[in-house]
Protein backbone atom coordinates (compact mmCIF):
# COMPACT_ATOMS: atom_id res chain seq x y z
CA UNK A 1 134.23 50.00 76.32
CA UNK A 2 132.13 50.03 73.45
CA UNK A 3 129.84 47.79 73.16
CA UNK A 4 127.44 45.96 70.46
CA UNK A 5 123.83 46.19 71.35
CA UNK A 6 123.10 42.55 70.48
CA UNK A 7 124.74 39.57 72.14
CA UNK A 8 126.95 38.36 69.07
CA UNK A 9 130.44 36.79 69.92
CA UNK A 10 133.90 38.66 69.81
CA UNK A 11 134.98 38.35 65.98
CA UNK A 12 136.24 41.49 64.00
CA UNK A 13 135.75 40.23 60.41
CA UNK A 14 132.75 42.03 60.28
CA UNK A 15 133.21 45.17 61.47
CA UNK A 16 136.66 46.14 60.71
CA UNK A 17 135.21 48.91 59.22
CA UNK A 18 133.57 50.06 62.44
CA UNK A 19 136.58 50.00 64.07
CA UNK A 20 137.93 52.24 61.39
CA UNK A 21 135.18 55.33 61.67
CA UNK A 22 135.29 54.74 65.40
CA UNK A 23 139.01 55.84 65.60
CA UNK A 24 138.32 58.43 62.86
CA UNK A 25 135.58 59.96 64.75
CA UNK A 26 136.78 59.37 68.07
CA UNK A 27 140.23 61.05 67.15
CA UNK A 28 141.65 61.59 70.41
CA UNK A 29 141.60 58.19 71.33
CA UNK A 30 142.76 54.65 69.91
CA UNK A 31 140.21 51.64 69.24
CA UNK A 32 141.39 48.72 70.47
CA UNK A 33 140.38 44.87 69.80
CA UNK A 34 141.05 41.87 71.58
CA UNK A 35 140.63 38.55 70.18
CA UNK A 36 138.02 36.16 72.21
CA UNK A 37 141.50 33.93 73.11
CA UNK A 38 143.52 37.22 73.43
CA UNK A 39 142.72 38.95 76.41
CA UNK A 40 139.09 39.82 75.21
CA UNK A 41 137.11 40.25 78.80
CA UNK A 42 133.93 39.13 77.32
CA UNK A 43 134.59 37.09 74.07
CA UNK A 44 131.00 36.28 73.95
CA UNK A 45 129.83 39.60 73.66
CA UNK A 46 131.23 41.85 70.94
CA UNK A 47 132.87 45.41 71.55
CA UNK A 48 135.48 47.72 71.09
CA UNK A 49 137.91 49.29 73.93
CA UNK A 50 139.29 52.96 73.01
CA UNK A 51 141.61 54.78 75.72
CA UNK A 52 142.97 58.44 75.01
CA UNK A 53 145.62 58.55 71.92
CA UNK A 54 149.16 58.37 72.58
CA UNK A 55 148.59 56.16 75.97
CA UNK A 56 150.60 53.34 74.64
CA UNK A 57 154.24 53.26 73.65
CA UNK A 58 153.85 51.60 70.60
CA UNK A 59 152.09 54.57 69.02
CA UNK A 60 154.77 57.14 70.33
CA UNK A 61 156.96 54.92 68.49
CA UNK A 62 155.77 53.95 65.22
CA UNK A 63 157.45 56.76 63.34
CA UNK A 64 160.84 55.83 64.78
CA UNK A 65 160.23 52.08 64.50
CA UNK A 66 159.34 52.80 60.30
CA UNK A 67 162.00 54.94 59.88
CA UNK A 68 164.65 52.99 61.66
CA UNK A 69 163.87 49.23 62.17
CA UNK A 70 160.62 48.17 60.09
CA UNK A 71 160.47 46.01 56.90
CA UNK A 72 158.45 48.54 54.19
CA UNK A 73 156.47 45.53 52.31
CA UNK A 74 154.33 47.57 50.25
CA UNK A 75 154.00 51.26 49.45
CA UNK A 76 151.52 53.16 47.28
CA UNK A 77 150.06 56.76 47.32
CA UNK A 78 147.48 54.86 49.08
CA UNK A 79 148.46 52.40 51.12
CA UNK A 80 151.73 51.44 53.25
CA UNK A 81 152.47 48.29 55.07
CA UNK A 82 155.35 47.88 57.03
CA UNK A 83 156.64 44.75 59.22
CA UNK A 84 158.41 45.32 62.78
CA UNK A 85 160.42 42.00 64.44
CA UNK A 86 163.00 42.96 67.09
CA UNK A 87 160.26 44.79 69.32
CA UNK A 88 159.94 41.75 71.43
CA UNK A 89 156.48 41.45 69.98
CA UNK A 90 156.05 41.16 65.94
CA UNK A 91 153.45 43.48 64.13
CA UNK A 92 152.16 44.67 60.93
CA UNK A 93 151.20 48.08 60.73
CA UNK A 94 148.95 49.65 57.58
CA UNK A 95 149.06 53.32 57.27
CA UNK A 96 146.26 54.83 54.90
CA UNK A 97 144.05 57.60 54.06
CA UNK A 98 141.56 55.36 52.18
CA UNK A 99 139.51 53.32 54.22
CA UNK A 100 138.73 50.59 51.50
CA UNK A 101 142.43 49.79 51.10
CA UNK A 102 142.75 49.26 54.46
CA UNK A 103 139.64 47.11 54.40
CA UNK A 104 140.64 44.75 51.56
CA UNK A 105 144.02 44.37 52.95
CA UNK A 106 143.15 43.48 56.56
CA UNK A 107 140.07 40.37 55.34
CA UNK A 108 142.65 39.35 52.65
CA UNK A 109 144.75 38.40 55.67
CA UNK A 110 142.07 37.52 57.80
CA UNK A 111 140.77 35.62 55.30
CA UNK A 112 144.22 33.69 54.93
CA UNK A 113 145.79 33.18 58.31
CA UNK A 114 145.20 29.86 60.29
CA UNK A 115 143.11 30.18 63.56
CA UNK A 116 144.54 26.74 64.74
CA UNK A 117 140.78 25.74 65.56
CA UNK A 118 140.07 29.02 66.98
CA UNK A 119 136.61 30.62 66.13
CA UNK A 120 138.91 33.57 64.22
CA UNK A 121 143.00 33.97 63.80
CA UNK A 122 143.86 35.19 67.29
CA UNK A 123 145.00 38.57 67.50
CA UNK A 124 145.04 42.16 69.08
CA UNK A 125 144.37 45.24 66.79
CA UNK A 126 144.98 49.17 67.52
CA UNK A 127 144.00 51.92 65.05
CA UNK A 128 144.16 55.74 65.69
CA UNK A 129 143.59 58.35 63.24
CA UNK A 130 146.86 60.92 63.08
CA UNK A 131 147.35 63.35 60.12
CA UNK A 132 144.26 62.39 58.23
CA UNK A 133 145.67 59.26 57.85
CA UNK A 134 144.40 55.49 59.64
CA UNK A 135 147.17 54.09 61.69
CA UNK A 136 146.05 50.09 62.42
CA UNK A 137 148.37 47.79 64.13
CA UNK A 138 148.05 43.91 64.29
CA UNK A 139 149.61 42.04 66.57
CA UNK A 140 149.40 38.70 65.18
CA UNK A 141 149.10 35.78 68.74
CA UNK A 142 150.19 32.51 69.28
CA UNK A 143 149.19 31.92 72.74
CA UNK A 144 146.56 33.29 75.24
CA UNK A 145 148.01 33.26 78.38
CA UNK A 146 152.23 33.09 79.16
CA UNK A 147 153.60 29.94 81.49
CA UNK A 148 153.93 32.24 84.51
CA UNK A 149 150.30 32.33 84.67
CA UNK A 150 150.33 28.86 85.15
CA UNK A 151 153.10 28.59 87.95
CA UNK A 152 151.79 28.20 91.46
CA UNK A 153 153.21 30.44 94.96
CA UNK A 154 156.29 33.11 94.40
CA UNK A 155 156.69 31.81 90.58
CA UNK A 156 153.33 32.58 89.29
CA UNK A 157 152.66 36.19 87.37
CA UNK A 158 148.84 36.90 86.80
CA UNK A 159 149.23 38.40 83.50
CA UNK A 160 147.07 37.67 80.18
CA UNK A 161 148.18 40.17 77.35
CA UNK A 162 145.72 41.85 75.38
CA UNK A 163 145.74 44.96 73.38
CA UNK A 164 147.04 47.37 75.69
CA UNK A 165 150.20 45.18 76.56
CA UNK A 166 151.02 44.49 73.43
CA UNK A 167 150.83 48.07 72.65
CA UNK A 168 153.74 48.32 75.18
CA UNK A 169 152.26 49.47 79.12
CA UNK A 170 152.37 46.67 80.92
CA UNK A 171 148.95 45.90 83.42
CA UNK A 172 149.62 43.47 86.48
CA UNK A 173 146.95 43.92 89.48
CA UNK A 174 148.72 42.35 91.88
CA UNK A 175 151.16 44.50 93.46
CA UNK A 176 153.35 41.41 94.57
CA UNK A 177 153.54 40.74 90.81
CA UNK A 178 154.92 44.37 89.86
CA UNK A 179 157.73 43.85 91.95
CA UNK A 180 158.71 40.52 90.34
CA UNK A 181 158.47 41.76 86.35
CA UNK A 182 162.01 42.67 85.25
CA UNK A 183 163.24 42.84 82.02
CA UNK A 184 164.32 39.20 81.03
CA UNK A 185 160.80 38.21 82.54
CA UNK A 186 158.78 40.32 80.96
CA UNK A 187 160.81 38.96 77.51
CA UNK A 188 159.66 35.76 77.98
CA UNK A 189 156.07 36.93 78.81
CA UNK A 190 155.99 38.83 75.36
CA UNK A 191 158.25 35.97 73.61
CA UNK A 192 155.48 33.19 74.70
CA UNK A 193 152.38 34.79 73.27
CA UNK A 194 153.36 36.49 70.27
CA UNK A 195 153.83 35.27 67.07
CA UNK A 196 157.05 32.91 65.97
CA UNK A 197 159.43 34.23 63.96
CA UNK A 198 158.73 31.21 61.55
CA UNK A 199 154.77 32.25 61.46
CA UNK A 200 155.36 35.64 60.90
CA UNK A 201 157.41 35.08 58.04
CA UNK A 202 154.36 33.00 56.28
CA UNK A 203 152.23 35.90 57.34
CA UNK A 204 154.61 38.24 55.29
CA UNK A 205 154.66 35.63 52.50
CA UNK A 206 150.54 35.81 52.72
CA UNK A 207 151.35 39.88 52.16
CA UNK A 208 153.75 39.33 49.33
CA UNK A 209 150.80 37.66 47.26
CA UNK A 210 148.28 40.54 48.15
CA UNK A 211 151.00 42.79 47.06
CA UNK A 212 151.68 40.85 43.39
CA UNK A 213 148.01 39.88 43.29
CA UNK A 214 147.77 44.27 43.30
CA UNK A 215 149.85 44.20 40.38
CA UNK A 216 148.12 41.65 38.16
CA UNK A 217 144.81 44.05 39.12
């Protein structure tokens, strides 16, 4: 955990760009944020989480997920932003070796999504550095917590996704709850909280006019 040394709430708008020369210094691991409603264990105090690179599936899979499945939405010597849907969790990734691209890309968006009376647009956010490029991934949210969380006696699963399971490794402490998390279940889980196909789609809309609006520059 890293940790700010005053007591400021969770909110990454303003230091994006830590998170950026954290994962370029700290190059064996990836940084991870968690939104205060999206698994963030102390929204009220801001910090980072970084956990040794190449930990999470989603990373291992990036290349293979651009190559094969993603939706390239903008692509300069600078900059490349790709969309990824049938991963049973939606994400944007932005792949660049200039950290003020990345930077105006990411508040455009920020600046631009709906946070549905949340105090920021709820989210989880990994960035490594790999072949002296930045790698960031944004999971955009829709919900905190799935409905097995909710369910009472055999039915209930105490899971609340952040970061790490959207990234793809799964974390359940209860033992009882391991056993219970098959495939179709743990679809559901990952269907509930991440974005709607509908949302995402405005999301890559929001893109499309920070592409043209690159254009008109």
């Amino acid at each position: 955990t890293i940790s700010h040394l005053k007591h400021i709430p969770q909110r990454l708008e303003h230091f994006f760009d830590d998170m950026l020369e954290l994962s370029r210094q700290l190059r064996d691991f990836t940084v991870f944020y968690n939104g205060p409603q999206c698994g963030a264990s102390a929204p009220d105090h801001f910090h980072f989480q970084a956990g040794s690179r190449g930990m999470l599936p989603v990373e291992k899979e990036l290349s293979t997920l651009k190559d094969s499945y993603a939706r390239e939405y903008y692509k300069t010597r600078k900059l490349e932003i790709i969309a990824v849907e049938n991963y049973l969790r939606r994400f944007v990734a932005f792949i660049s070796s200039q950290k003020n691209e990345l930077s105006r890309v990411f508040q455009f968006l920020y600046a631009s999504l709906q946070n549905n009376g949340q105090t920021e647009p709820m989210m989880n956010v990994l960035s490594f550095y790999r072949d002296d490029k930045w790698h960031v991934i944004l999971f955009p949210r829709e919900r905190q917590r799935p409905c097995h969380f909710f369910k009472e006696g055999k039915d209930q699963i105490v899971i609340g996704p952040a970061a790490v399971e959207m990234g793809g490794s799964i974390i359940l402490p209860r033992h009882e709850d391991y056993l219970k998390a098959d495939k179709a279940i743990l679809a559901e889980i990952y269907d509930e909280v991440t974005i709607s196909g509908e949302a995402f789609e405005f999301m890559l809309n929001i893109l499309k006019s920070w592409h043209k609006s690159q254009h008109n520059v």
